[in-house]
PDB file of N, CA and C in Angstrom:
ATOM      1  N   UNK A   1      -4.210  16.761   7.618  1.00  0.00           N
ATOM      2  CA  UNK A   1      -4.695  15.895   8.678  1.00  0.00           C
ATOM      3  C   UNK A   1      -3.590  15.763   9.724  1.00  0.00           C
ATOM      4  N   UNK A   2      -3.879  16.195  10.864  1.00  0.00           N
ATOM      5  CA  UNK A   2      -2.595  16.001  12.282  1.00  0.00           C
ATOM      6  C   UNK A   2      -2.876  14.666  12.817  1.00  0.00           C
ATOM      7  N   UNK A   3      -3.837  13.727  12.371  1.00  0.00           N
ATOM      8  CA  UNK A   3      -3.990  12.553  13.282  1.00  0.00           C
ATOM      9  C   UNK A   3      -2.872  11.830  12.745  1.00  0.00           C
ATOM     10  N   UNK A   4      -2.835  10.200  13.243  1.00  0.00           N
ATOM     11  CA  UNK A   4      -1.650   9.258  13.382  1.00  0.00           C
ATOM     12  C   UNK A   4      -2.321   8.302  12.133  1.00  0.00           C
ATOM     13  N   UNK A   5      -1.137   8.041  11.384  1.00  0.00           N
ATOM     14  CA  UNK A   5      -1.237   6.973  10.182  1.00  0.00           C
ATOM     15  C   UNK A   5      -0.567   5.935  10.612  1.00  0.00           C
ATOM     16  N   UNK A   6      -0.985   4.890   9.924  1.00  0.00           N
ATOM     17  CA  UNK A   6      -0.010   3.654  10.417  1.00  0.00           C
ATOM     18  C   UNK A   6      -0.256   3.098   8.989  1.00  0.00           C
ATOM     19  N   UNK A   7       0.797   2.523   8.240  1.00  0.00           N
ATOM     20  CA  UNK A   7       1.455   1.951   7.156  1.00  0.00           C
ATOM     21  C   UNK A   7       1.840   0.981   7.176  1.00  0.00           C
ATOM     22  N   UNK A   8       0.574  -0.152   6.982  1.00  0.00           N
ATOM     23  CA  UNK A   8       0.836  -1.637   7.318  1.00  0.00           C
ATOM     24  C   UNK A   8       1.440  -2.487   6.143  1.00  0.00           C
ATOM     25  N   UNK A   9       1.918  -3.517   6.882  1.00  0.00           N
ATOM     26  CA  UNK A   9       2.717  -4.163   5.419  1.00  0.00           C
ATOM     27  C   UNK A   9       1.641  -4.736   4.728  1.00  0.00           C
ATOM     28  N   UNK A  10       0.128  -5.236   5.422  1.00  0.00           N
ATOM     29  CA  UNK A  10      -1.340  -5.478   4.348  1.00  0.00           C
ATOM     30  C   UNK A  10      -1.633  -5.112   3.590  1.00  0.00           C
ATOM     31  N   UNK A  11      -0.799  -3.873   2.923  1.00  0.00           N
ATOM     32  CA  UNK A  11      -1.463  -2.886   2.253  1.00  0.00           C
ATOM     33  C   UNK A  11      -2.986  -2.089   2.532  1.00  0.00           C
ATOM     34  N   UNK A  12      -2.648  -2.108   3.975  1.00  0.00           N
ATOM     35  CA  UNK A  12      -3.762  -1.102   5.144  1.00  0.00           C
ATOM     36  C   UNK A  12      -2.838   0.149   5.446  1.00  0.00           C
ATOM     37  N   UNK A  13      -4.035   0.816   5.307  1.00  0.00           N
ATOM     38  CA  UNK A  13      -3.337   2.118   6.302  1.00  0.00           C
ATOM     39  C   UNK A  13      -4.478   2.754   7.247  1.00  0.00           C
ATOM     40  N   UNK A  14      -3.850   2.706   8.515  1.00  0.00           N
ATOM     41  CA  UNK A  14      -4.914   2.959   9.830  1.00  0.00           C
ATOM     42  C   UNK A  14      -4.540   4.560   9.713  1.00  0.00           C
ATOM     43  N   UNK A  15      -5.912   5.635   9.397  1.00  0.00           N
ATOM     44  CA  UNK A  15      -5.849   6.611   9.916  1.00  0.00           C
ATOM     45  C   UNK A  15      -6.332   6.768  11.223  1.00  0.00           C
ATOM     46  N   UNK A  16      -5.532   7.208  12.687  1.00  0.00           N
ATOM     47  CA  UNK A  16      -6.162   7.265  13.388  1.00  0.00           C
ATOM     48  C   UNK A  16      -6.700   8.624  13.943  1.00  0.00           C
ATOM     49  N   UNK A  17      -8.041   8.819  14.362  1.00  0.00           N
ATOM     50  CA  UNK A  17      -8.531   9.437  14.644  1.00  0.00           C
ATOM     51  C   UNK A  17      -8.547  10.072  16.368  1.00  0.00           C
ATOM     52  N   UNK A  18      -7.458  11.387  16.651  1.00  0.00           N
ATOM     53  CA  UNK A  18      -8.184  10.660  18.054  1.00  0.00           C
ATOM     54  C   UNK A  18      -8.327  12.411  18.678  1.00  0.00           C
ATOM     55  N   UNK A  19      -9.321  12.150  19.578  1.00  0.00           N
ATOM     56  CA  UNK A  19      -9.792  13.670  20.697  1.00  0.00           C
ATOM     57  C   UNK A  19      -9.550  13.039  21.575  1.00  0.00           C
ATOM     58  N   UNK A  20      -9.172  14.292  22.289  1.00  0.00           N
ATOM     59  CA  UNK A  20      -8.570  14.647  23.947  1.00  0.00           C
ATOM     60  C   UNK A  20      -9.760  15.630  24.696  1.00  0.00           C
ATOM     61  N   UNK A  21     -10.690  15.308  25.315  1.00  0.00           N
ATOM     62  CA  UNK A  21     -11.374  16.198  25.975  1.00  0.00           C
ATOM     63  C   UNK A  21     -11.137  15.929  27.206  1.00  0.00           C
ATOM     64  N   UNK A  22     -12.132  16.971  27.955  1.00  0.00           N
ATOM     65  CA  UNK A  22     -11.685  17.185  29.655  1.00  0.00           C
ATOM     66  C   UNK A  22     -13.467  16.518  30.189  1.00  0.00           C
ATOM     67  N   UNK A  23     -14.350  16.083  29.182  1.00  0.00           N
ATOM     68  CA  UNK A  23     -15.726  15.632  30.044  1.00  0.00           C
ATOM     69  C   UNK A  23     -15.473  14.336  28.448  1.00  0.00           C
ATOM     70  N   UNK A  24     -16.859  13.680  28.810  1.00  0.00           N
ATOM     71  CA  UNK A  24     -17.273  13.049  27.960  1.00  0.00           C
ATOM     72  C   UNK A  24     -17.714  13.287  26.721  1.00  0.00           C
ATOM     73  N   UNK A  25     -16.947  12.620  25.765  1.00  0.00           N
ATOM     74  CA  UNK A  25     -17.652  13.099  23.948  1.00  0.00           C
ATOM     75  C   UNK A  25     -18.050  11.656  23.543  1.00  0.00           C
ATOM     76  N   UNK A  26     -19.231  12.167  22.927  1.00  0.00           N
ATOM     77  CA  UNK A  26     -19.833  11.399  21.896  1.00  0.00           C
ATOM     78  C   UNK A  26     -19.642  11.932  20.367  1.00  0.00           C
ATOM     79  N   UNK A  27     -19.712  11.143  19.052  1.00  0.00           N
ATOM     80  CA  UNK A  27     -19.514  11.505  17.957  1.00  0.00           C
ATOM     81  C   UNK A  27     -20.819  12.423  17.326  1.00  0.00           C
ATOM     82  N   UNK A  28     -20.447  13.091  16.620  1.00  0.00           N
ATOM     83  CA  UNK A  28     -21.878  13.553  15.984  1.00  0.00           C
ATOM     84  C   UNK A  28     -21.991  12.657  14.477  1.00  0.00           C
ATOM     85  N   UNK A  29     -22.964  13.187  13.877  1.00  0.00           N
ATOM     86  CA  UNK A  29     -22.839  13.261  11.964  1.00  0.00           C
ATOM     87  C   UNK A  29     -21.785  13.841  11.521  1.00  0.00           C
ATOM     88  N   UNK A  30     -21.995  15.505  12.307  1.00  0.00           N
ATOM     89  CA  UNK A  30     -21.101  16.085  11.934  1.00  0.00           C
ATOM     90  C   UNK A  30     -19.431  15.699  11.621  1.00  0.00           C
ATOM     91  N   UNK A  31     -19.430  14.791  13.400  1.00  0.00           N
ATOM     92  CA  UNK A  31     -17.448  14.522  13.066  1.00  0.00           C
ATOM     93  C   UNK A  31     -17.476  13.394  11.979  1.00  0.00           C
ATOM     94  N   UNK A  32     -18.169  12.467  12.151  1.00  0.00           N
ATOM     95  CA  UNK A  32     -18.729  11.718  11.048  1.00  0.00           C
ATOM     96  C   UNK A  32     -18.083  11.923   9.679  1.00  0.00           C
ATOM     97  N   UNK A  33     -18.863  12.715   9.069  1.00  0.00           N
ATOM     98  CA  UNK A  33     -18.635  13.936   7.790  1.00  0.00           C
ATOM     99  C   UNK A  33     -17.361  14.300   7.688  1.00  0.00           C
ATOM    100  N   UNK A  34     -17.144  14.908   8.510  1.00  0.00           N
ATOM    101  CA  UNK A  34     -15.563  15.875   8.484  1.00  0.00           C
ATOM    102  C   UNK A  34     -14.667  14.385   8.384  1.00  0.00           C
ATOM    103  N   UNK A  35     -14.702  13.159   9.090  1.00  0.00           N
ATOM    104  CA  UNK A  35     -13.731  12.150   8.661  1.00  0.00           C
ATOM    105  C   UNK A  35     -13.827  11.500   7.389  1.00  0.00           C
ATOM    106  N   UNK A  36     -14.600  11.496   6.928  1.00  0.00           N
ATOM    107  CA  UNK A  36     -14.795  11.087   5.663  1.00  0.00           C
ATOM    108  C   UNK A  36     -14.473  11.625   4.407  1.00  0.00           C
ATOM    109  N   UNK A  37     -14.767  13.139   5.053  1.00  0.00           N
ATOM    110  CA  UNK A  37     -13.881  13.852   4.059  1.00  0.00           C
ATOM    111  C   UNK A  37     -12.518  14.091   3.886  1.00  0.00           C
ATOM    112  N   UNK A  38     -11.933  14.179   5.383  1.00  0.00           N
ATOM    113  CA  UNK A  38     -10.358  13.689   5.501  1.00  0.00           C
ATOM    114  C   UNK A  38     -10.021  12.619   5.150  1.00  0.00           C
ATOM    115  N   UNK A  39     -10.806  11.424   4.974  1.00  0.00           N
ATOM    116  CA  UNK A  39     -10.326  10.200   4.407  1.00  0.00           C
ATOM    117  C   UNK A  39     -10.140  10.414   2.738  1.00  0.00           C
ATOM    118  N   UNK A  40     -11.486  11.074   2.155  1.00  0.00           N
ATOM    119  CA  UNK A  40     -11.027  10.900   0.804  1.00  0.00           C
ATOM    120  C   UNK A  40     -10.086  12.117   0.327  1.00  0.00           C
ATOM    121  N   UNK A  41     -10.077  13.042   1.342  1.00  0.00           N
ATOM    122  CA  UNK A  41      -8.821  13.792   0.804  1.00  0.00           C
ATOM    123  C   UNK A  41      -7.286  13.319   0.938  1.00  0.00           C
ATOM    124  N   UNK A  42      -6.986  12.398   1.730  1.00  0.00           N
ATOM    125  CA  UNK A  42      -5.745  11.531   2.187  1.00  0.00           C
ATOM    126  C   UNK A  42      -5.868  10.690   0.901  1.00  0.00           C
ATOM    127  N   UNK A  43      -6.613   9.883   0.038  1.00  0.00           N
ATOM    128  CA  UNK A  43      -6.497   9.259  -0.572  1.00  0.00           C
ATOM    129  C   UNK A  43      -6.367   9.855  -2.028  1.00  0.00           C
ATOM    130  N   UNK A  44      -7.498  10.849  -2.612  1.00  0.00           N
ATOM    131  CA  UNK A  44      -6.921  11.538  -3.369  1.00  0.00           C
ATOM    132  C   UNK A  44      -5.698  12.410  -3.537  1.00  0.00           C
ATOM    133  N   UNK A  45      -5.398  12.931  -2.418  1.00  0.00           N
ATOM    134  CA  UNK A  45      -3.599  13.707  -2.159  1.00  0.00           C
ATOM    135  C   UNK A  45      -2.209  12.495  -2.474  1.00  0.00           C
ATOM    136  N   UNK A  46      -2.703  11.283  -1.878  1.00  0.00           N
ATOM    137  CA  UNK A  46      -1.530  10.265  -2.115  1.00  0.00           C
ATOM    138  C   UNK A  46      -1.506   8.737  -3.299  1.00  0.00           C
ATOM    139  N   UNK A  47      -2.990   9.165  -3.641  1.00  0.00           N
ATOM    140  CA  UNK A  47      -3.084   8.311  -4.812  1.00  0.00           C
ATOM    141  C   UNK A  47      -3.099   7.411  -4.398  1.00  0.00           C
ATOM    142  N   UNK A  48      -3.159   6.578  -3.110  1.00  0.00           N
ATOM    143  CA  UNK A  48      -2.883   5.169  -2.747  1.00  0.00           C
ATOM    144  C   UNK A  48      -4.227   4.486  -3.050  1.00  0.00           C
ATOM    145  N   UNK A  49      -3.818   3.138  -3.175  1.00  0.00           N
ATOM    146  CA  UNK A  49      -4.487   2.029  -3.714  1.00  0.00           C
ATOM    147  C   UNK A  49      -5.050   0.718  -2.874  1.00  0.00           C
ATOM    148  N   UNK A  50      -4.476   1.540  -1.433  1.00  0.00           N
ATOM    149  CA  UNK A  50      -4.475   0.917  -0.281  1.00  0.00           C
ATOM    150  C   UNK A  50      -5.991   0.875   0.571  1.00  0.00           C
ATOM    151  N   UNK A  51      -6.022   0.008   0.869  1.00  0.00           N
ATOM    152  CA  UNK A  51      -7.136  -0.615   1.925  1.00  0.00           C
ATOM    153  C   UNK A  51      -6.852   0.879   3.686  1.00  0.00           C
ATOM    154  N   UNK A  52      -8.040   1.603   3.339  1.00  0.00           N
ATOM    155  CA  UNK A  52      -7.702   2.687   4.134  1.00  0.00           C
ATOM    156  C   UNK A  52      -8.861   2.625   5.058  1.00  0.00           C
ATOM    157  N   UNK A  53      -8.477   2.705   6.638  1.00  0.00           N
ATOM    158  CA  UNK A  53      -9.714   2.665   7.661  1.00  0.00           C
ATOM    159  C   UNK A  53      -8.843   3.489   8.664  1.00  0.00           C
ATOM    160  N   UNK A  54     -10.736   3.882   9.233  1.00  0.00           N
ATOM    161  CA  UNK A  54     -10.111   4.709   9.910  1.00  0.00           C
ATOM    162  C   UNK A  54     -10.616   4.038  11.455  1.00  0.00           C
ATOM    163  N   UNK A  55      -9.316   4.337  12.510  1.00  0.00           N
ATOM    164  CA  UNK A  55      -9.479   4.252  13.788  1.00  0.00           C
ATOM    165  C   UNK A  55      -9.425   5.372  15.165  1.00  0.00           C
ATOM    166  N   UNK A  56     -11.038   5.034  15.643  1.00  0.00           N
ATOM    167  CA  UNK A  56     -10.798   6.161  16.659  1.00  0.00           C
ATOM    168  C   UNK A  56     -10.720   5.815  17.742  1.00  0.00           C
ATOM    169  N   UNK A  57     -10.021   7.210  18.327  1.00  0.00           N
ATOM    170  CA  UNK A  57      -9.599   6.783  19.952  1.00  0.00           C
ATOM    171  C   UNK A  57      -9.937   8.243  20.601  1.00  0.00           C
ATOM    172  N   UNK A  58     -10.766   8.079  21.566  1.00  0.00           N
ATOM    173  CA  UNK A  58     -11.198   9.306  22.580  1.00  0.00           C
ATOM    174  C   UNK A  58     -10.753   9.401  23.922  1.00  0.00           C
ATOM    175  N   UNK A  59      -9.536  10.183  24.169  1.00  0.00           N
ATOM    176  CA  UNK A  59      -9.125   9.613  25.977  1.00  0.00           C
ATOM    177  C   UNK A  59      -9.930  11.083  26.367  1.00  0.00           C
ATOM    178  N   UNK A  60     -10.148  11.231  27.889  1.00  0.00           N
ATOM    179  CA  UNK A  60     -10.247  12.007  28.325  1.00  0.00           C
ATOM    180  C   UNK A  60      -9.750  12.309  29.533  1.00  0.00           C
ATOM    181  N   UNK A  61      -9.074  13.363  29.287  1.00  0.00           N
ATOM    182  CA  UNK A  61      -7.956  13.859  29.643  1.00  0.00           C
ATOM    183  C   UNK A  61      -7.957  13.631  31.292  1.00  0.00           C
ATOM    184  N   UNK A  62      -9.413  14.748  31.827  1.00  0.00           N
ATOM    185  CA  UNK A  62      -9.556  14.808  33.279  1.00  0.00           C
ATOM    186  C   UNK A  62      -9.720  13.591  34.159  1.00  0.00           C
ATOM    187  N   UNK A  63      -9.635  12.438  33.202  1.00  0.00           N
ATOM    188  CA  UNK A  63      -9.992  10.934  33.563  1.00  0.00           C
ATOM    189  C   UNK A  63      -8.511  11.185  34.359  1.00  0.00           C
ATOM    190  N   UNK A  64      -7.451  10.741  33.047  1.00  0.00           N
ATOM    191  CA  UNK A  64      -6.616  10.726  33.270  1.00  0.00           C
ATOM    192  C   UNK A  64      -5.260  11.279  34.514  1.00  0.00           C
ATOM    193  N   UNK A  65      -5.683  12.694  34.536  1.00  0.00           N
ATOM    194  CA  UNK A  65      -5.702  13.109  35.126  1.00  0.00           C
ATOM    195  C   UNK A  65      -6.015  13.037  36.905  1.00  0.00           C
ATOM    196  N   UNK A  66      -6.795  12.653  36.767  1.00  0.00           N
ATOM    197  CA  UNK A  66      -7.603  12.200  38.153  1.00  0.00           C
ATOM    198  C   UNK A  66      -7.015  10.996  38.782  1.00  0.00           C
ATOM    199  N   UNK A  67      -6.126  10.098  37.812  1.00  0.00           N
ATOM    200  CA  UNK A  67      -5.865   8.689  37.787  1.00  0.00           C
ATOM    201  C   UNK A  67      -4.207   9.061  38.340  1.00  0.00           C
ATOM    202  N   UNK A  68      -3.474   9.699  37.683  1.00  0.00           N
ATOM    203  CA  UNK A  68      -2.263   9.917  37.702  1.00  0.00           C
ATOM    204  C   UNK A  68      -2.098  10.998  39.296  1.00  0.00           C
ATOM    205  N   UNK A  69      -2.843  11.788  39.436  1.00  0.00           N
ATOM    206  CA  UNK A  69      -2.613  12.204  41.086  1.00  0.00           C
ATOM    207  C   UNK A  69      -3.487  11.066  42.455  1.00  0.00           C
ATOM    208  N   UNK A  70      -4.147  10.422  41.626  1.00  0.00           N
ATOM    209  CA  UNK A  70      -4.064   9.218  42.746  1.00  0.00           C
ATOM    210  C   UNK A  70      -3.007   8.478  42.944  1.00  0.00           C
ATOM    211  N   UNK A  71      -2.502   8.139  41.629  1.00  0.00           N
ATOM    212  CA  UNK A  71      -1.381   7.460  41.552  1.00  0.00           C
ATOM    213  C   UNK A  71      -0.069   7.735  42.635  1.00  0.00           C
ATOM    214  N   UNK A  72      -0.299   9.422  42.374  1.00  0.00           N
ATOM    215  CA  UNK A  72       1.302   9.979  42.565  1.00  0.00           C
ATOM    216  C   UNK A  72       1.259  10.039  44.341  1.00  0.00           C
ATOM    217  N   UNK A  73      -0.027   9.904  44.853  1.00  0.00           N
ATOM    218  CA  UNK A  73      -0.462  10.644  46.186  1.00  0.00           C
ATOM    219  C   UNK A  73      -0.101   8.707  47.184  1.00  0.00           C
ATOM    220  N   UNK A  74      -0.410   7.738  46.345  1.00  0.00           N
ATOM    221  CA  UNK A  74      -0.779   6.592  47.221  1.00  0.00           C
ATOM    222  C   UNK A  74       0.979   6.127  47.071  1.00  0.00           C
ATOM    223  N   UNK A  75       1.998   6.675  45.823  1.00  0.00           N
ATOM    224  CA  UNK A  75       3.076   6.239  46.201  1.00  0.00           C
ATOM    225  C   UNK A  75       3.903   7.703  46.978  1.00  0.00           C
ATOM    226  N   UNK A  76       3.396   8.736  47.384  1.00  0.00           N
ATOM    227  CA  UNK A  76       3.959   9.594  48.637  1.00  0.00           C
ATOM    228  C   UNK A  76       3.876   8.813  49.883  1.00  0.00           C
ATOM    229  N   UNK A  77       2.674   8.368  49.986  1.00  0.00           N
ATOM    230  CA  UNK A  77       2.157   7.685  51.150  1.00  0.00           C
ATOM    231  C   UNK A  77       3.054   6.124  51.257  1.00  0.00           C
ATOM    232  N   UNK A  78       3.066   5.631  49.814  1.00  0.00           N
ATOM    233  CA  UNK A  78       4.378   4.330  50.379  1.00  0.00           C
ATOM    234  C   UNK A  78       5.655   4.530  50.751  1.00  0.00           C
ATOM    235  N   UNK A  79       5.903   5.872  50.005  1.00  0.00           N
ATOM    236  CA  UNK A  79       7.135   6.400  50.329  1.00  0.00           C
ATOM    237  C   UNK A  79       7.829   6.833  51.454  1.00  0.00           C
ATOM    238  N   UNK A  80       6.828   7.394  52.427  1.00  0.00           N
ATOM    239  CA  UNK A  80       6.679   7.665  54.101  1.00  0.00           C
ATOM    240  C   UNK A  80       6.669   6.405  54.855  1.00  0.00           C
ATOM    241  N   UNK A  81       5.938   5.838  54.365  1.00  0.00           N
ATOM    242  CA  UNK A  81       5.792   4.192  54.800  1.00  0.00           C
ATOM    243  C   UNK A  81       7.396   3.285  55.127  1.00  0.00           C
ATOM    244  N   UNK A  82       8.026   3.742  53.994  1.00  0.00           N
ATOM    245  CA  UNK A  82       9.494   2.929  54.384  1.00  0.00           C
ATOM    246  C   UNK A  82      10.180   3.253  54.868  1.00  0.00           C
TER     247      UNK A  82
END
């Protein structure tokens, strides 16, 4: 599993789940499935006894993207400004 764990002192552990696309995703069954099975393979591989959930996070990228050259373009423009 390449996603992000977090190892709480609750005796939780946050697997997090996360995609990077360039449009909009929705989940299927399918990813569904496939996490569930990464969950019980994380738990059978480490034997833990721990309270295990999983958290997802979906950025998308071209959002981002789109956000950060506005960004960079309105401080050129303050930058001329002074």
């Amino acid at each position: 599993m390449d996603d992000m764990l977090i190892n709480r002192a609750d005796r939780t552990i946050n697997i997090c789940e996360m995609k990077f696309w360039n449009s909009p995703y929705a989940m299927t069954a399918k990813d569904e499935d496939d996490i569930e099975r990464k969950v019980q393979a994380f738990i059978e591989a480490t034997n833990t006894d721990k309270n295990v959930i999983v958290t997802r996070k979906s950025q998308i990228v071209l959002s981002f993207s789109r956000i950060a050259l506005s960004f960079q373009k309105i401080s050129r423009e303050f930058s001329k400004s002074q």
